[in-house]
Structure formats: C-alpha cells, structure tokens
N, C-alpha and C. Protein backbone atom coordinates (compact mmCIF):
# COMPACT_ATOMS: atom_id res chain seq x y z
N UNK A 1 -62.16 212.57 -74.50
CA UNK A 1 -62.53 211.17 -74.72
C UNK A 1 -63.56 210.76 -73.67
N UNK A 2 -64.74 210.50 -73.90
CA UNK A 2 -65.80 210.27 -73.16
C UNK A 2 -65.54 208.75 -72.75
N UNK A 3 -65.43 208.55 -70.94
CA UNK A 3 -65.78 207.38 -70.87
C UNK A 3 -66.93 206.31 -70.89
N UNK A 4 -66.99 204.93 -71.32
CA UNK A 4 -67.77 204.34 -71.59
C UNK A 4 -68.64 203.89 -69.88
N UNK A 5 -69.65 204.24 -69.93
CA UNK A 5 -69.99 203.84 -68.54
C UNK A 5 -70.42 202.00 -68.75
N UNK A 6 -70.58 201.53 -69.81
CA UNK A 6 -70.57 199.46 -69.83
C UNK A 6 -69.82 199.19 -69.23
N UNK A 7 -69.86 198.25 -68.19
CA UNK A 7 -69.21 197.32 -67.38
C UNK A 7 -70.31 196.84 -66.03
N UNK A 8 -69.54 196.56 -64.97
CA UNK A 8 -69.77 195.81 -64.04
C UNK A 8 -68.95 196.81 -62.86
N UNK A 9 -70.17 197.76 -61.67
CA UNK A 9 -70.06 198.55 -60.51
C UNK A 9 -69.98 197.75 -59.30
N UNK A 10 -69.83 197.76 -57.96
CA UNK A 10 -69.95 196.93 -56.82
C UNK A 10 -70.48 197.96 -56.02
N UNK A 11 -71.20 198.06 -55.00
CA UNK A 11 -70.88 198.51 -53.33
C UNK A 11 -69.70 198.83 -52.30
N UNK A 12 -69.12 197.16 -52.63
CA UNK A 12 -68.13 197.05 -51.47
C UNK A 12 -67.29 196.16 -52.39
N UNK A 13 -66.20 197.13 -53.43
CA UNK A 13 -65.51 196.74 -54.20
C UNK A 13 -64.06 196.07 -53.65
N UNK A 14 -63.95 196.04 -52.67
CA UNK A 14 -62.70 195.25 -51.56
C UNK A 14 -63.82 193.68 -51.55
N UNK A 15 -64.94 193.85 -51.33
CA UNK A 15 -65.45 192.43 -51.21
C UNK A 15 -66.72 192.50 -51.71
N UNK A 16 -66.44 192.22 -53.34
CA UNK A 16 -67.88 192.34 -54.33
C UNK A 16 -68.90 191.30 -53.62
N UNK A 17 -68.67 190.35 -53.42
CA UNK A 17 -69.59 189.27 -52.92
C UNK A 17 -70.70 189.88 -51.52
N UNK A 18 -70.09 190.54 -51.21
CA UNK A 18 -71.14 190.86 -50.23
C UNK A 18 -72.13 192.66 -50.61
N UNK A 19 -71.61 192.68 -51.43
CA UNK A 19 -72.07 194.07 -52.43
C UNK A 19 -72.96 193.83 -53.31
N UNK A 20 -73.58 195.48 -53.29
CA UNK A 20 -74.35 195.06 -54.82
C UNK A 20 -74.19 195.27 -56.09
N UNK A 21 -74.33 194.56 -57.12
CA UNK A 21 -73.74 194.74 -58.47
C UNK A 21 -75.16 195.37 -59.51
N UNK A 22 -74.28 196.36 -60.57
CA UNK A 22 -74.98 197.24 -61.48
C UNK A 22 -74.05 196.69 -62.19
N UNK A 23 -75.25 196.14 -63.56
CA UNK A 23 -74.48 195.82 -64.42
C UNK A 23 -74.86 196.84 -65.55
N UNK A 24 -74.18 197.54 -66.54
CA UNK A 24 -74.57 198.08 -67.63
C UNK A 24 -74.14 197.66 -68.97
N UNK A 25 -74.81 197.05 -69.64
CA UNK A 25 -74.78 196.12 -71.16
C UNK A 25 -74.60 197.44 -72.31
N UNK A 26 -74.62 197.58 -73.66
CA UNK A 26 -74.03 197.85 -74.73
C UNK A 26 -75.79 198.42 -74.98
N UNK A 27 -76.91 197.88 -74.86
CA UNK A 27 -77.72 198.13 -75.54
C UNK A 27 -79.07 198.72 -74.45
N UNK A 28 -78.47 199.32 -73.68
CA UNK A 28 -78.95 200.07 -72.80
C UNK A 28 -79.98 199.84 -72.20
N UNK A 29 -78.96 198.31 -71.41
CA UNK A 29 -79.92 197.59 -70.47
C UNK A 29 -78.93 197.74 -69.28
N UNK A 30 -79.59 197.50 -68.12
CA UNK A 30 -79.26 197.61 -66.67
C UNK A 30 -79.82 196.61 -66.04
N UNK A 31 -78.93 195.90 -64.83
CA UNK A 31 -79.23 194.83 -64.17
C UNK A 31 -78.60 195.18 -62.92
N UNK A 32 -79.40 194.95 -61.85
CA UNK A 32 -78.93 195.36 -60.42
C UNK A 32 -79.29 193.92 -59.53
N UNK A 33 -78.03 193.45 -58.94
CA UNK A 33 -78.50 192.28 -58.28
C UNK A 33 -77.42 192.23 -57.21
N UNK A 34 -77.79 190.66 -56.53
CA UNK A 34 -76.58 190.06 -54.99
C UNK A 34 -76.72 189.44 -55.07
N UNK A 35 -75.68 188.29 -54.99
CA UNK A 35 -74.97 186.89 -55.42
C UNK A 35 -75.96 186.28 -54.90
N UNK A 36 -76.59 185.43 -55.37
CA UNK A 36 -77.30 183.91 -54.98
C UNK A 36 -78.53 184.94 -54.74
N UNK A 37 -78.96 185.97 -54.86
CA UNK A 37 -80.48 186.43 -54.90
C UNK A 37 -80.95 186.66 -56.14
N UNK A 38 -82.10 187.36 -56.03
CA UNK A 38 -82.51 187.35 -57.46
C UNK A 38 -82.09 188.87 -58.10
N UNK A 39 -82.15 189.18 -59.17
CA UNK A 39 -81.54 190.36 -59.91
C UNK A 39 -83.19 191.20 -60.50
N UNK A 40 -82.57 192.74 -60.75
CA UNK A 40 -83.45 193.36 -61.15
C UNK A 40 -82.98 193.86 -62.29
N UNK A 41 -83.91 193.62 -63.52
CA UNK A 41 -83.51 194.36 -64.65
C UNK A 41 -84.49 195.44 -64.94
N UNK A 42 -83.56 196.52 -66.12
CA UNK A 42 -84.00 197.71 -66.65
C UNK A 42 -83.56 198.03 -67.57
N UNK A 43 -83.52 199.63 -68.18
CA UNK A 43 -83.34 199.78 -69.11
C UNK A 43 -82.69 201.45 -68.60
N UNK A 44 -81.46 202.23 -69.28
CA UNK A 44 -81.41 203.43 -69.14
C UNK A 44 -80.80 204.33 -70.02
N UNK A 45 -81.13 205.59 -69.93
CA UNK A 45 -80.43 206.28 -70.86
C UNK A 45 -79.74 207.46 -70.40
N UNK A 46 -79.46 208.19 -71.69
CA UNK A 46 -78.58 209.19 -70.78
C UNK A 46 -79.22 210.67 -70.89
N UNK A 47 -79.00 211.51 -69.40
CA UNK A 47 -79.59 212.90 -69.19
C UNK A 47 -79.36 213.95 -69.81
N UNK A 48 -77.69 213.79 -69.20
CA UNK A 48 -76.79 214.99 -69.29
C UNK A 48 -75.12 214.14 -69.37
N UNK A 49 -74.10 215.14 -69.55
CA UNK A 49 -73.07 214.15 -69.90
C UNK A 49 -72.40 212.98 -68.70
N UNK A 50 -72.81 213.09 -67.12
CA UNK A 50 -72.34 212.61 -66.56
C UNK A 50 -73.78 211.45 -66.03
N UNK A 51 -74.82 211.94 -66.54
CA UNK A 51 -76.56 211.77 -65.41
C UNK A 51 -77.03 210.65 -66.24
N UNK A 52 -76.96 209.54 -65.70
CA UNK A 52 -78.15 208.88 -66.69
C UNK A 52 -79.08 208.26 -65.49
N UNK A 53 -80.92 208.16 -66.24
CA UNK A 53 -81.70 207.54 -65.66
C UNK A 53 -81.98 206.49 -65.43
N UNK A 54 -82.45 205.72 -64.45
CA UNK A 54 -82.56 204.27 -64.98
C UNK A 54 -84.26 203.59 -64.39
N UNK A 55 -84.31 203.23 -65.31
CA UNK A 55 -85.75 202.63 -64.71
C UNK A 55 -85.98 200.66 -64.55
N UNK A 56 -86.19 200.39 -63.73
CA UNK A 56 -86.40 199.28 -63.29
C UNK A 56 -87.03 198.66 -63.26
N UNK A 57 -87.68 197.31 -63.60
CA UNK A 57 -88.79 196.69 -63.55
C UNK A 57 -89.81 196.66 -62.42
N UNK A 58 -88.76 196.01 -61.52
CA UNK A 58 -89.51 196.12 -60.25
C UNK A 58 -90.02 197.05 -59.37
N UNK A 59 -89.25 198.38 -59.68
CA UNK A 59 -89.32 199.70 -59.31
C UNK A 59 -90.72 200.94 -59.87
N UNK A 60 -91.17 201.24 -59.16
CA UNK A 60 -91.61 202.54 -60.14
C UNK A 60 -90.87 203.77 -60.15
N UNK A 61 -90.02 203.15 -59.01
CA UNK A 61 -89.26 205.11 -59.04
C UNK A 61 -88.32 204.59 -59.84
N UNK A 62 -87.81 206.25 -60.66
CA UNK A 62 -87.12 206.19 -61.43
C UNK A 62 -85.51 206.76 -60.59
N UNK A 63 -84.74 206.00 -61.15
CA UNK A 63 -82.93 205.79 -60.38
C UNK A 63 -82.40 206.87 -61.38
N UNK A 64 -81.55 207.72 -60.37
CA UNK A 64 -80.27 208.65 -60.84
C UNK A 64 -78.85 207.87 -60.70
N UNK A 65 -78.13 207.89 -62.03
CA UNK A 65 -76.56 207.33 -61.73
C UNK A 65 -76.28 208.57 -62.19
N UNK A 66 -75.29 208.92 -61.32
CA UNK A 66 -74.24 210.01 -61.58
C UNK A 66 -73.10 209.58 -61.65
N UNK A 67 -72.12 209.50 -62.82
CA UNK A 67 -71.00 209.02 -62.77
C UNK A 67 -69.54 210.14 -62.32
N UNK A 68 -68.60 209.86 -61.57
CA UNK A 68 -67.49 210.47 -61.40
C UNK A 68 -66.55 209.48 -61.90
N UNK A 69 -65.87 209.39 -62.81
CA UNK A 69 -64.65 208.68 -63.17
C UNK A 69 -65.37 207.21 -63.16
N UNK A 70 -64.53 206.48 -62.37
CA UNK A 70 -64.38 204.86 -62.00
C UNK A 70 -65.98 204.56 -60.69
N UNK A 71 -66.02 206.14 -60.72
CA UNK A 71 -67.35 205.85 -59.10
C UNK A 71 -68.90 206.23 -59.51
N UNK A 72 -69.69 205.61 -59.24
CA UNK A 72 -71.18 205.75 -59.75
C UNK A 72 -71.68 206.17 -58.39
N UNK A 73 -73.01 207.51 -58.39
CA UNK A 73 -73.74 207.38 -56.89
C UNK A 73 -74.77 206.65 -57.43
N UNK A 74 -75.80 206.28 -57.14
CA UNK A 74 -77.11 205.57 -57.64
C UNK A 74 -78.02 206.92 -56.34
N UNK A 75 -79.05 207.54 -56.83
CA UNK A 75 -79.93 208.72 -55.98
C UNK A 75 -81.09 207.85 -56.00
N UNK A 76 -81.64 207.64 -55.28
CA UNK A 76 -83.08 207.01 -55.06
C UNK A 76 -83.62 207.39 -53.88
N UNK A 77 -84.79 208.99 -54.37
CA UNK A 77 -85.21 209.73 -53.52
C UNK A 77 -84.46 210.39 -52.43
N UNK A 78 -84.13 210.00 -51.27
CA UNK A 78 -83.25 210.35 -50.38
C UNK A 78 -82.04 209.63 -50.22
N UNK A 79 -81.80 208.44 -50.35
CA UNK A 79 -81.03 207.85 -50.03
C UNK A 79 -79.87 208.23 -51.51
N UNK A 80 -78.66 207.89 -51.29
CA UNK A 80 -77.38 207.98 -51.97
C UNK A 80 -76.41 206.77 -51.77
N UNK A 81 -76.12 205.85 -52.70
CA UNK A 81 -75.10 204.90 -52.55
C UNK A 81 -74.47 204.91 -53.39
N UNK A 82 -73.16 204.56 -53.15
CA UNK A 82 -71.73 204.66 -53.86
C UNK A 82 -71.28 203.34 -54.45
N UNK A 83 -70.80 203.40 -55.83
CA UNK A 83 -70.71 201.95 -56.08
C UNK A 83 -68.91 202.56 -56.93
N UNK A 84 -68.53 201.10 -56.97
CA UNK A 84 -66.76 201.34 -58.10
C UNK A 84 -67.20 200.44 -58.72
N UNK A 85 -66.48 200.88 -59.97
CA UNK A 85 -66.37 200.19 -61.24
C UNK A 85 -65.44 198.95 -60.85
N UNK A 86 -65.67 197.94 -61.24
CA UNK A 86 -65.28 196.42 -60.65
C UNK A 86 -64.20 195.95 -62.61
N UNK A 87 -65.31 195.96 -63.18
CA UNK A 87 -64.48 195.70 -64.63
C UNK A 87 -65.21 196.49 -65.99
N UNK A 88 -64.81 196.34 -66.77
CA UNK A 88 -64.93 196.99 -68.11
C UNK A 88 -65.78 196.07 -68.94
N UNK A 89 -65.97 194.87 -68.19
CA UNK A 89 -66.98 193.88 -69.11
C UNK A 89 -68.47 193.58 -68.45
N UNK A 90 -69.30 193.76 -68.72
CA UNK A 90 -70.66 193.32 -68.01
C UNK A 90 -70.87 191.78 -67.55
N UNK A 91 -70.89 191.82 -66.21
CA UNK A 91 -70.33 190.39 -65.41
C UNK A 91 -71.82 190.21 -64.39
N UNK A 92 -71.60 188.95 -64.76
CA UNK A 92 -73.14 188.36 -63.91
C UNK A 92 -72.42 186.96 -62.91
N UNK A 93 -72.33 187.43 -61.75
CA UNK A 93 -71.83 186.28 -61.10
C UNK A 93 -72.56 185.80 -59.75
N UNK A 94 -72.59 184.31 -59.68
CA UNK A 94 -73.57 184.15 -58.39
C UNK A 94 -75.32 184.16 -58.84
N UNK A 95 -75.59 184.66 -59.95
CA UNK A 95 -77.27 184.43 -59.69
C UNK A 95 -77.60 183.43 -61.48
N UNK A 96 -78.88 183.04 -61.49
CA UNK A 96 -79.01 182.90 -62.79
C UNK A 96 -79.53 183.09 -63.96
C-alpha cells in the first residue's frame, strides 16, 4: 500500500510555528512557507518510488524530497533538512 505523500510536513514538529512548512496538494502543487512570512509555491512530481522533484518559483534549483515513512529530507545541493509529517490534510496557517 503506497503511502500518500499530500499533507502538511514541519521542521520542528514539537513547535510547527517556529518551523518550516511543505505543503503538498492533490494536484501536484507544493508550497513551502513560515508563519506570518511570505510562502513559496511550486509544482512536483515523482522520480522514483520514494524521490520526488520539486521545483519552485522562486528557486532555480531544482529540490529533492526523499520520503521515509512520516519523515521527508528536502536535498538542496549540499545542504539536507528534515521535516515530519504534521497532518494528512494540506494546511496553510499564519500566512495569506
């Protein structure tokens, strides 16, 4: 049973508010933002069964999510950050 990667990821899933949120929608859109700032949208698809790409508006580089279970890394060039799955519904909170 393949899980659905749609929902709503955090940073610092003990205290989403100060984290950053990945949102992933149904129609393979992506939104990356922090409460009361502004948000970045995109669009992504999938690689391989765990790899999907994501590309960003604001970005030219293109983003690796690697999913493990409930945990996403996001790869951007060198750097590696860890995000948890927060909920099962795509949640926009704090910006507008």
């Amino acid at each position: 049973d393949e899980k659905s990667i749609i929902g709503t990821y955090n940073s610092v899933p003990d205290y989403p508010n100060q984290g950053e949120y990945v949102v992933f929608e149904e129609n393979d859109k992506v939104c990356r933002y922090m409460q009361l700032e502004g948000s970045n949208a995109g669009t992504f698809y999938q690689k391989e069964e765990n790899i999907f790409i994501l590309t960003f508006e604001e970005m030219k580089v293109k983003t690796t999510a690697i999913f493990c279970g409930e945990i996403m890394y996001l790869c951007e060039g060198e750097q590696v950050k860890k995000y948890e799955k927060i909920s099962d519904v795509p949640t926009y909170i704090g910006i507008d």
